[in-house]
C-alpha atoms as a PDB file:
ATOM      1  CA  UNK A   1       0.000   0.000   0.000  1.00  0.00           C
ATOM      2  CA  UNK A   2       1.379   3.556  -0.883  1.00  0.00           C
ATOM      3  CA  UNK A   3       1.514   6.772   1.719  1.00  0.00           C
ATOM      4  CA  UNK A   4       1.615  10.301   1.873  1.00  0.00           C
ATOM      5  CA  UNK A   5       3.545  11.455   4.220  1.00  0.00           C
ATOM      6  CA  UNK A   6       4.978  14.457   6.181  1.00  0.00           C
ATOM      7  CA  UNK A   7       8.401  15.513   6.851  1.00  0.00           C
ATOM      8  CA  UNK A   8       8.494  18.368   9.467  1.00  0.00           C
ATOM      9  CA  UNK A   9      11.762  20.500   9.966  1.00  0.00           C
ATOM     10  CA  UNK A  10      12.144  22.663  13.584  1.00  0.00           C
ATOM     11  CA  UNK A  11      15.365  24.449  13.629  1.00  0.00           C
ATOM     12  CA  UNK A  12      17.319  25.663  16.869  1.00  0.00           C
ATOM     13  CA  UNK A  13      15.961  29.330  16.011  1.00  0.00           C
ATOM     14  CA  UNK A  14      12.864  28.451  16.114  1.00  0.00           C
ATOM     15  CA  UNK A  15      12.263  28.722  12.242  1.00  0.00           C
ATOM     16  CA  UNK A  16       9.770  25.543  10.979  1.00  0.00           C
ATOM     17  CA  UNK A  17       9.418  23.971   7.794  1.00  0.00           C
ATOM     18  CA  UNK A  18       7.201  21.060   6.089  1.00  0.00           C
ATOM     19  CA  UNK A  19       7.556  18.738   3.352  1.00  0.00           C
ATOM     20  CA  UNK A  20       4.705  16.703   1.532  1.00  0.00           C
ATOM     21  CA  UNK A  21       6.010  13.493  -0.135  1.00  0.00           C
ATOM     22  CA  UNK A  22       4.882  10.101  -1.539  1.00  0.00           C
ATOM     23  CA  UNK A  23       5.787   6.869  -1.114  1.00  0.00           C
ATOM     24  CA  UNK A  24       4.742   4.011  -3.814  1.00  0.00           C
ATOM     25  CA  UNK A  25       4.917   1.108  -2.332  1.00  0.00           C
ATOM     26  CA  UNK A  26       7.044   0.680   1.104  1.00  0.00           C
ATOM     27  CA  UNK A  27       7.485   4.216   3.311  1.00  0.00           C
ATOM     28  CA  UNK A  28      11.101   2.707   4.550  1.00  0.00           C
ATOM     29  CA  UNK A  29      12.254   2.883   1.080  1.00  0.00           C
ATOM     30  CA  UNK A  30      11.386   6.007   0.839  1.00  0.00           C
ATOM     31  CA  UNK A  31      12.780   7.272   4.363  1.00  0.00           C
ATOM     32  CA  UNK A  32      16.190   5.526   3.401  1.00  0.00           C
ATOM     33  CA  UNK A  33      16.128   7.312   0.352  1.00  0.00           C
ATOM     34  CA  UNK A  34      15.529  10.535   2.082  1.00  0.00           C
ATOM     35  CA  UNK A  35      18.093  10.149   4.593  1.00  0.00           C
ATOM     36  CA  UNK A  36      20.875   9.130   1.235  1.00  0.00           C
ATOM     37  CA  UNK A  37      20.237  12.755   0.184  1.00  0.00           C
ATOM     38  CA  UNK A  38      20.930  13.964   3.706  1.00  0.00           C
ATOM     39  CA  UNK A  39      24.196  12.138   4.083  1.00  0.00           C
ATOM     40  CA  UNK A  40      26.062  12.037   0.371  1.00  0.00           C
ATOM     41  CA  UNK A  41      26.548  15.411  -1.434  1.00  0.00           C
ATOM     42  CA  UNK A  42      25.897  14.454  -4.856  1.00  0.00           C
ATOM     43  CA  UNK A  43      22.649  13.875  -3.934  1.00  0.00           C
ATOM     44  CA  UNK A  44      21.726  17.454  -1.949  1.00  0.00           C
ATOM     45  CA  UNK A  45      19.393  18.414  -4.759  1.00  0.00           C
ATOM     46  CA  UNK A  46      17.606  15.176  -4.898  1.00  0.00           C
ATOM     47  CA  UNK A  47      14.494  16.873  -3.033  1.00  0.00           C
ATOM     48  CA  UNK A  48      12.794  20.382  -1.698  1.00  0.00           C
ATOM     49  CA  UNK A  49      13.449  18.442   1.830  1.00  0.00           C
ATOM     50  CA  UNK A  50      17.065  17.477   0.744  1.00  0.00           C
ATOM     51  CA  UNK A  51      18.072  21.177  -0.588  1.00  0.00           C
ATOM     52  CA  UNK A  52      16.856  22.806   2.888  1.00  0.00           C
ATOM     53  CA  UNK A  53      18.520  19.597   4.722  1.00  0.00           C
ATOM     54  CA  UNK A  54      22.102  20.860   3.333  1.00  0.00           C
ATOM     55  CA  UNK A  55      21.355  24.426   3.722  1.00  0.00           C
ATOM     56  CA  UNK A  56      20.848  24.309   6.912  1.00  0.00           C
ATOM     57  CA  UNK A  57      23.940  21.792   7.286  1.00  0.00           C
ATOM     58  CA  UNK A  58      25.764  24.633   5.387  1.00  0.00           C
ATOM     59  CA  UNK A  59      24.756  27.161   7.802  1.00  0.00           C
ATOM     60  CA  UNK A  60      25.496  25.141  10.682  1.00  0.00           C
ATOM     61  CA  UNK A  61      22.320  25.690  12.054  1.00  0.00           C
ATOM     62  CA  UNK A  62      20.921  22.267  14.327  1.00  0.00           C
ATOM     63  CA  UNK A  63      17.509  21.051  13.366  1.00  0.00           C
ATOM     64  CA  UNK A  64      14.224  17.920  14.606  1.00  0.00           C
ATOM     65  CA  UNK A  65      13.280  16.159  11.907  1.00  0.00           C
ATOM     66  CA  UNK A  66       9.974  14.440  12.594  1.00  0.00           C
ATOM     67  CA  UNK A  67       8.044  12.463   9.970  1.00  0.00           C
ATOM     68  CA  UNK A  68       4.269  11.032  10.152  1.00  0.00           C
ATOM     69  CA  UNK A  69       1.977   9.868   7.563  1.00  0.00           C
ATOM     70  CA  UNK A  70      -0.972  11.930   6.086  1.00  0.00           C
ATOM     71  CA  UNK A  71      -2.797   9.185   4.353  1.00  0.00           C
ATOM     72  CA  UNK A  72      -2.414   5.868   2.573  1.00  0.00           C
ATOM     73  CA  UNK A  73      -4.326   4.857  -0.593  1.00  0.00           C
ATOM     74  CA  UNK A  74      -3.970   3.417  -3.824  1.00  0.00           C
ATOM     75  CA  UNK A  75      -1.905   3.968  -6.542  1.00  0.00           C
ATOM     76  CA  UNK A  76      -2.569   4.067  -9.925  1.00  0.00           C
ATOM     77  CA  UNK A  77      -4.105   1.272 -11.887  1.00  0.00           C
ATOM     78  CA  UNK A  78      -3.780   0.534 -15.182  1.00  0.00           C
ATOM     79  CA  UNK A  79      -7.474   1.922 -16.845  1.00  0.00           C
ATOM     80  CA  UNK A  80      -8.071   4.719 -14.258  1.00  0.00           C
ATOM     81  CA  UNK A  81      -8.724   7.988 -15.141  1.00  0.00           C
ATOM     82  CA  UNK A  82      -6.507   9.706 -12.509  1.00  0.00           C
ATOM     83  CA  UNK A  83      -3.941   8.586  -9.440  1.00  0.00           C
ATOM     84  CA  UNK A  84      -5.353   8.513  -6.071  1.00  0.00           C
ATOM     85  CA  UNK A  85      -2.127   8.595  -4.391  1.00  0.00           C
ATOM     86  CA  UNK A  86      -1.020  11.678  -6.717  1.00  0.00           C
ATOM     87  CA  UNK A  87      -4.591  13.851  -5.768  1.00  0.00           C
ATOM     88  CA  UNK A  88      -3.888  12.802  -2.150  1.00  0.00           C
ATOM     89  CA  UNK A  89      -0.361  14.209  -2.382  1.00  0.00           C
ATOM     90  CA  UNK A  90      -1.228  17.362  -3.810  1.00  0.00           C
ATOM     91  CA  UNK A  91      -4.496  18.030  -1.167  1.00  0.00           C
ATOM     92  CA  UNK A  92      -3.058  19.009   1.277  1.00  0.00           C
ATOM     93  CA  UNK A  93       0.108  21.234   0.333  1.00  0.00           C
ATOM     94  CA  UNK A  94      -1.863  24.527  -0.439  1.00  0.00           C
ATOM     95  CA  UNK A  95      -3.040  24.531   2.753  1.00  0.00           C
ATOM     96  CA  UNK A  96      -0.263  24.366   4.684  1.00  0.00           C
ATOM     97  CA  UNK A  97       1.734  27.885   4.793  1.00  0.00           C
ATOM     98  CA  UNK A  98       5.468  26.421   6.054  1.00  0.00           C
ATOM     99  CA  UNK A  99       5.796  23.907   3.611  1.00  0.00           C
ATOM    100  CA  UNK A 100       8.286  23.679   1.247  1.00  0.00           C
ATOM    101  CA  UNK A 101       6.869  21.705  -1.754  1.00  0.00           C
ATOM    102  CA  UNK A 102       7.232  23.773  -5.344  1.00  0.00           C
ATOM    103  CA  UNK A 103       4.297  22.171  -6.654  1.00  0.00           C
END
């Protein structure tokens, strides 16, 4: 089953950030992948979450990361008209002001 799921950044200044993902398939994929673009430099521009991740690295500035899932649903089948996992995704980014998403 596939998830969307939230990444939320606090920073030692107080500052706070979110991130609105999905996950086809298994979440700990997913998470590992995440934390890959956290650890290796060629890969600081994987993701929104990933770019802010180094920046604030860069900065030197210490920071919670705390992650919890929004939903889980469907993917997309072969004969739908649309992706329930995609519509899920994109619900609830608009709404929230701190996040980070350039969708």
């Amino acid at each position: 089953i596939s998830s969307v799921y939230q990444a939320d950044v606090l920073t030692e200044d107080g500052e706070s950030y979110s991130y609105i993902g999905l996950a086809e398939g298994d979440f700990k994929t997913r998470w590992r992948n995440h934390n890959k673009s956290f650890r290796a430099d060629r890969y600081r521009n994987e993701t929104e979450l990933s770019k802010l991740i180094w920046e604030l690295k860069d900065k030197e500035i210490q920071y919670e990361l705390n992650w919890k899932t929004l939903a889980t649903c469907k993917s997309y089948t072969a004969g739908s008209k649309f992706c329930n996992l995609c519509l899920t995704e994109k619900l609830p980014i608009p709404k929230n002001k701190s996040c980070i998403n350039k969708r």
